[in-house]
C-alpha atoms as a PDB file:
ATOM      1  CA  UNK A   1     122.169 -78.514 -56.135  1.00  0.00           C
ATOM      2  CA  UNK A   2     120.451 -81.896 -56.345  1.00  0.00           C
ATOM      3  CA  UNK A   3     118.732 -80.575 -59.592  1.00  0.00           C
ATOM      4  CA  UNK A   4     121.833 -79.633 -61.349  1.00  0.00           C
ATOM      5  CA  UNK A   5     123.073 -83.394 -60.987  1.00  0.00           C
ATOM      6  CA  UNK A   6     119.644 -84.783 -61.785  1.00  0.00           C
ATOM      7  CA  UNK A   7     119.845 -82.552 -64.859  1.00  0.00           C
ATOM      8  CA  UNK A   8     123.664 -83.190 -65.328  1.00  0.00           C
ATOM      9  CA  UNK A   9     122.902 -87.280 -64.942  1.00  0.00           C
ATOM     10  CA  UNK A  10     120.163 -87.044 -67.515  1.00  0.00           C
ATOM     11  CA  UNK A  11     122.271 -85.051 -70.236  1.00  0.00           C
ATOM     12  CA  UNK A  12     125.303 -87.546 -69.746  1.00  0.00           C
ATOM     13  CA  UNK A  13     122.237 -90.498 -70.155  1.00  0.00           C
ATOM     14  CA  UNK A  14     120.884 -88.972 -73.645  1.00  0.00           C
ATOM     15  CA  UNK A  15     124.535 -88.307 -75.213  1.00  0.00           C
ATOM     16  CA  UNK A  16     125.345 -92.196 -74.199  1.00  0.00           C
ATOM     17  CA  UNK A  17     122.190 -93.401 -75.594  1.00  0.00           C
ATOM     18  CA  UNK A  18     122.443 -91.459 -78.702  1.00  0.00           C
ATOM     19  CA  UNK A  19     126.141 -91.411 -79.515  1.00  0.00           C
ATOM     20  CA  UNK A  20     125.634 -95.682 -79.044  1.00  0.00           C
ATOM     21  CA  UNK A  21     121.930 -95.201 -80.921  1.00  0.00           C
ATOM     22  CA  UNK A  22     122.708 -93.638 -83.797  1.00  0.00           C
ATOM     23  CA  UNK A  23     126.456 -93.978 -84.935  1.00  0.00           C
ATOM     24  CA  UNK A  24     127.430 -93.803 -88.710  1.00  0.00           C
ATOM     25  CA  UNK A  25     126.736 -97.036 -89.931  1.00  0.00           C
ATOM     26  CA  UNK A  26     126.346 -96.857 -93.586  1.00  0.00           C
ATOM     27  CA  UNK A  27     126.967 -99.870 -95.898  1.00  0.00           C
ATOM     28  CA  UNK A  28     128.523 -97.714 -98.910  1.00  0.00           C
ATOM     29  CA  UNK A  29     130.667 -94.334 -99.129  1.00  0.00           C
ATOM     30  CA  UNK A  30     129.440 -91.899-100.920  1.00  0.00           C
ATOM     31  CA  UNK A  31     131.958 -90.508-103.753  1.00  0.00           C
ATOM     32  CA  UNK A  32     132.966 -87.328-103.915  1.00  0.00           C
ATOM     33  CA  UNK A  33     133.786 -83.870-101.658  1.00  0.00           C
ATOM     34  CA  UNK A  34     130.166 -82.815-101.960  1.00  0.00           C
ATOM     35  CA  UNK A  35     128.383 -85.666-101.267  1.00  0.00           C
ATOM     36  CA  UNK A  36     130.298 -86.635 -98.439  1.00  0.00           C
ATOM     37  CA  UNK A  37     129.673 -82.956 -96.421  1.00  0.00           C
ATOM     38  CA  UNK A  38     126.163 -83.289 -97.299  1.00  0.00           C
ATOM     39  CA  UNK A  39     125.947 -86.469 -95.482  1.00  0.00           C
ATOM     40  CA  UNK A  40     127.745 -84.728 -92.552  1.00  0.00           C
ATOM     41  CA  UNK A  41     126.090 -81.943 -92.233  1.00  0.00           C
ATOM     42  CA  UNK A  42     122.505 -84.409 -92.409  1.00  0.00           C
ATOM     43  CA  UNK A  43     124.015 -86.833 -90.029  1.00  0.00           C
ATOM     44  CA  UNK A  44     124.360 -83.823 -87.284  1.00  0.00           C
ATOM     45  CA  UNK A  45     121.167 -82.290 -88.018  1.00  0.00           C
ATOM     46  CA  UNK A  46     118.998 -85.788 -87.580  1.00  0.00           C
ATOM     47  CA  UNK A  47     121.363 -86.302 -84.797  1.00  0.00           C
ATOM     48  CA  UNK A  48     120.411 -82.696 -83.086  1.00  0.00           C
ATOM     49  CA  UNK A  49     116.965 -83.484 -83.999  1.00  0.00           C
ATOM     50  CA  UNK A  50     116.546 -86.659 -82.343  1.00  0.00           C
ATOM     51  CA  UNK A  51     118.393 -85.596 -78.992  1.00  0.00           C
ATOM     52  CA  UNK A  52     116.049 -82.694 -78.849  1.00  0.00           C
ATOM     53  CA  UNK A  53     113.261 -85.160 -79.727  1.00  0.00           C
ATOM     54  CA  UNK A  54     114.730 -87.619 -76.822  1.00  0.00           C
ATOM     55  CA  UNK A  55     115.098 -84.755 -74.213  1.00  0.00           C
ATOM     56  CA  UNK A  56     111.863 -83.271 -74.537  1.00  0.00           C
ATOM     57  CA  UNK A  57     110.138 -87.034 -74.338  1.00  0.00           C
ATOM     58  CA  UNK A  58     112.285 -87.487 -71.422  1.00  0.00           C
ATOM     59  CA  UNK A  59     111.396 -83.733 -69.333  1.00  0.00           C
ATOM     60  CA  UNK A  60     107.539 -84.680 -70.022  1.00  0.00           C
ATOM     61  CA  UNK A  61     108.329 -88.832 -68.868  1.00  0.00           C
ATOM     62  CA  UNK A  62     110.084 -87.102 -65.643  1.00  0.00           C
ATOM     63  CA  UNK A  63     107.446 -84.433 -65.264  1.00  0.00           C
ATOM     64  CA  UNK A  64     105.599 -85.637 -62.001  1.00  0.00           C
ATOM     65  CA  UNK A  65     109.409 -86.310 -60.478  1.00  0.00           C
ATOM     66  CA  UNK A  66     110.670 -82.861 -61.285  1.00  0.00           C
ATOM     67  CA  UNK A  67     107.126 -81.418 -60.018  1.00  0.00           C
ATOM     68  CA  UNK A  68     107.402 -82.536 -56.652  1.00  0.00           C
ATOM     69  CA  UNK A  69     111.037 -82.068 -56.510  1.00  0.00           C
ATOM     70  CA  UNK A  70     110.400 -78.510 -57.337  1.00  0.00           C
ATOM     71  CA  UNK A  71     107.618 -77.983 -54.424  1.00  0.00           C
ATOM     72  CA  UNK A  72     109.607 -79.861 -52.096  1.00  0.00           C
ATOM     73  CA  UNK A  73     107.610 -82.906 -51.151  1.00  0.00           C
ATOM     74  CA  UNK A  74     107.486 -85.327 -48.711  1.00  0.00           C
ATOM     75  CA  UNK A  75     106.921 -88.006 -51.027  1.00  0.00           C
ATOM     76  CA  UNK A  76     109.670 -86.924 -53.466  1.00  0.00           C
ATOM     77  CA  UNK A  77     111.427 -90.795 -54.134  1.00  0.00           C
ATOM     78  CA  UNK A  78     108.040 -92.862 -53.887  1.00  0.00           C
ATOM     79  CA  UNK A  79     106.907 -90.499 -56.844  1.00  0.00           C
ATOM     80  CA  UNK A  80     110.199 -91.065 -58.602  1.00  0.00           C
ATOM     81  CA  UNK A  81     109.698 -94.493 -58.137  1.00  0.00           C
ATOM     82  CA  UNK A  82     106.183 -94.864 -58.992  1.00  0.00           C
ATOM     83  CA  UNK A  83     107.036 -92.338 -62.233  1.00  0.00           C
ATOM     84  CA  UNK A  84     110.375 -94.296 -63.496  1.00  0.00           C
ATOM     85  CA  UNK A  85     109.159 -98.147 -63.065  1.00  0.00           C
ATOM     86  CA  UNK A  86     105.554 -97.625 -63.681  1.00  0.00           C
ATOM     87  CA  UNK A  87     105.612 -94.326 -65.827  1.00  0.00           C
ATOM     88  CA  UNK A  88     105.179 -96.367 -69.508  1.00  0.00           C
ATOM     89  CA  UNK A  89     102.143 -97.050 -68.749  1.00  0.00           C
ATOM     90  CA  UNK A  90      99.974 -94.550 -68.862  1.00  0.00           C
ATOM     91  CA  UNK A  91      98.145 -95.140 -65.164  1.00  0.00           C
ATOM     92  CA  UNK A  92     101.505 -95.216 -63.631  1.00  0.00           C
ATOM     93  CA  UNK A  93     102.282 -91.647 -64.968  1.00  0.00           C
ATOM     94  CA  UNK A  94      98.871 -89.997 -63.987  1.00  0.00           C
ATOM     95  CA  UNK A  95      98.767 -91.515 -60.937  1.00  0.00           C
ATOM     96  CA  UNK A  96     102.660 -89.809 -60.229  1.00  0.00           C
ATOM     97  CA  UNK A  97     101.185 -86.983 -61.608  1.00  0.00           C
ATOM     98  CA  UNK A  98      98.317 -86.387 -59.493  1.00  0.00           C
ATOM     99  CA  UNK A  99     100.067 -87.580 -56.634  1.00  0.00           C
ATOM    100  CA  UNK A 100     103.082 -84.855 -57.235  1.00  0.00           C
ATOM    101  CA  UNK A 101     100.713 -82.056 -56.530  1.00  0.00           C
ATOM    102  CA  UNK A 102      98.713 -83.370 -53.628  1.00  0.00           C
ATOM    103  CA  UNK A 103      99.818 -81.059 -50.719  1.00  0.00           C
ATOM    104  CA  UNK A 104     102.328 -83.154 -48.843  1.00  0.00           C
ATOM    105  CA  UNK A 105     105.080 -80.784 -48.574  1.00  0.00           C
ATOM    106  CA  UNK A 106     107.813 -79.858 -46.429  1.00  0.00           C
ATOM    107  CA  UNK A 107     106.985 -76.160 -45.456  1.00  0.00           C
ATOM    108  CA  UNK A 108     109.953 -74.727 -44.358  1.00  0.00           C
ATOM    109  CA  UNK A 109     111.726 -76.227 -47.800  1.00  0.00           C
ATOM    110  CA  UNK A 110     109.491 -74.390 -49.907  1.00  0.00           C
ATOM    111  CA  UNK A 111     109.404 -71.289 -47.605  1.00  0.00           C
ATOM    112  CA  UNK A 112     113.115 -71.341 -47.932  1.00  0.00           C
ATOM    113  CA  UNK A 113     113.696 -72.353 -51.625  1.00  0.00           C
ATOM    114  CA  UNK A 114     110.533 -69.494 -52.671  1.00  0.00           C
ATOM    115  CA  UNK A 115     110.864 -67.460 -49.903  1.00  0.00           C
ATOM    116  CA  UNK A 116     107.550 -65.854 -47.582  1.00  0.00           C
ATOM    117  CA  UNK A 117     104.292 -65.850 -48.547  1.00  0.00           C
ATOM    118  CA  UNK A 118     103.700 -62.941 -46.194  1.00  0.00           C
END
């Protein structure tokens, strides 16, 4: 459940910043039926383009976070801390990274989310 709203909370985040980023702000109109859908229709695909652009920067930004939220571990907000304030630079992400799959776990979490080993 808590990964459906941290997935839900970062869509609603990427349509905000990219409905405010990249709104139709053209000095001039261009004349005519034609020229006017072609603009449309290249509006929405740079638009599609850059949120997939956005969201796949994002998933690999948010990759150590999701990793240990995944196998369950103990850690789970100092790593999301550590990856969102000190992620952009590049130390801060490895170091989330590295410490995301470092064997601090909760065991019967991850027994009961992937079920026995046995």
């Amino acid at each position: 459940m808590k990964l459906m709203k941290f997935i839900s909370l970062g869509l609603i985040l990427v349509l905000l910043c990219a409905s405010s980023a990249y709104a139709d702000t053209r000095p001039e109109a261009i004349v005519g039926v034609e020229g006017d859908l072609a603009h449309v229709i290249t509006s929405a695909l740079v638009w599609i383009i850059n949120i997939a652009i956005f969201g796949v920067g994002a998933v690999i930004y948010l990759l150590p976070t999701l990793i240990a939220l995944l196998r369950s571990h103990n850690k789970l907000a100092l790593i999301a801390a550590l990856n969102v304030f000190l992620g952009w630079l590049v130390i801060g992400w490895i170091g989330a990274i590295i410490w995301s799959f470092t064997s601090d776990l909760h065991p019967q979490k991850f027994l009961d989310r992937f079920g026995s080993t046995a």
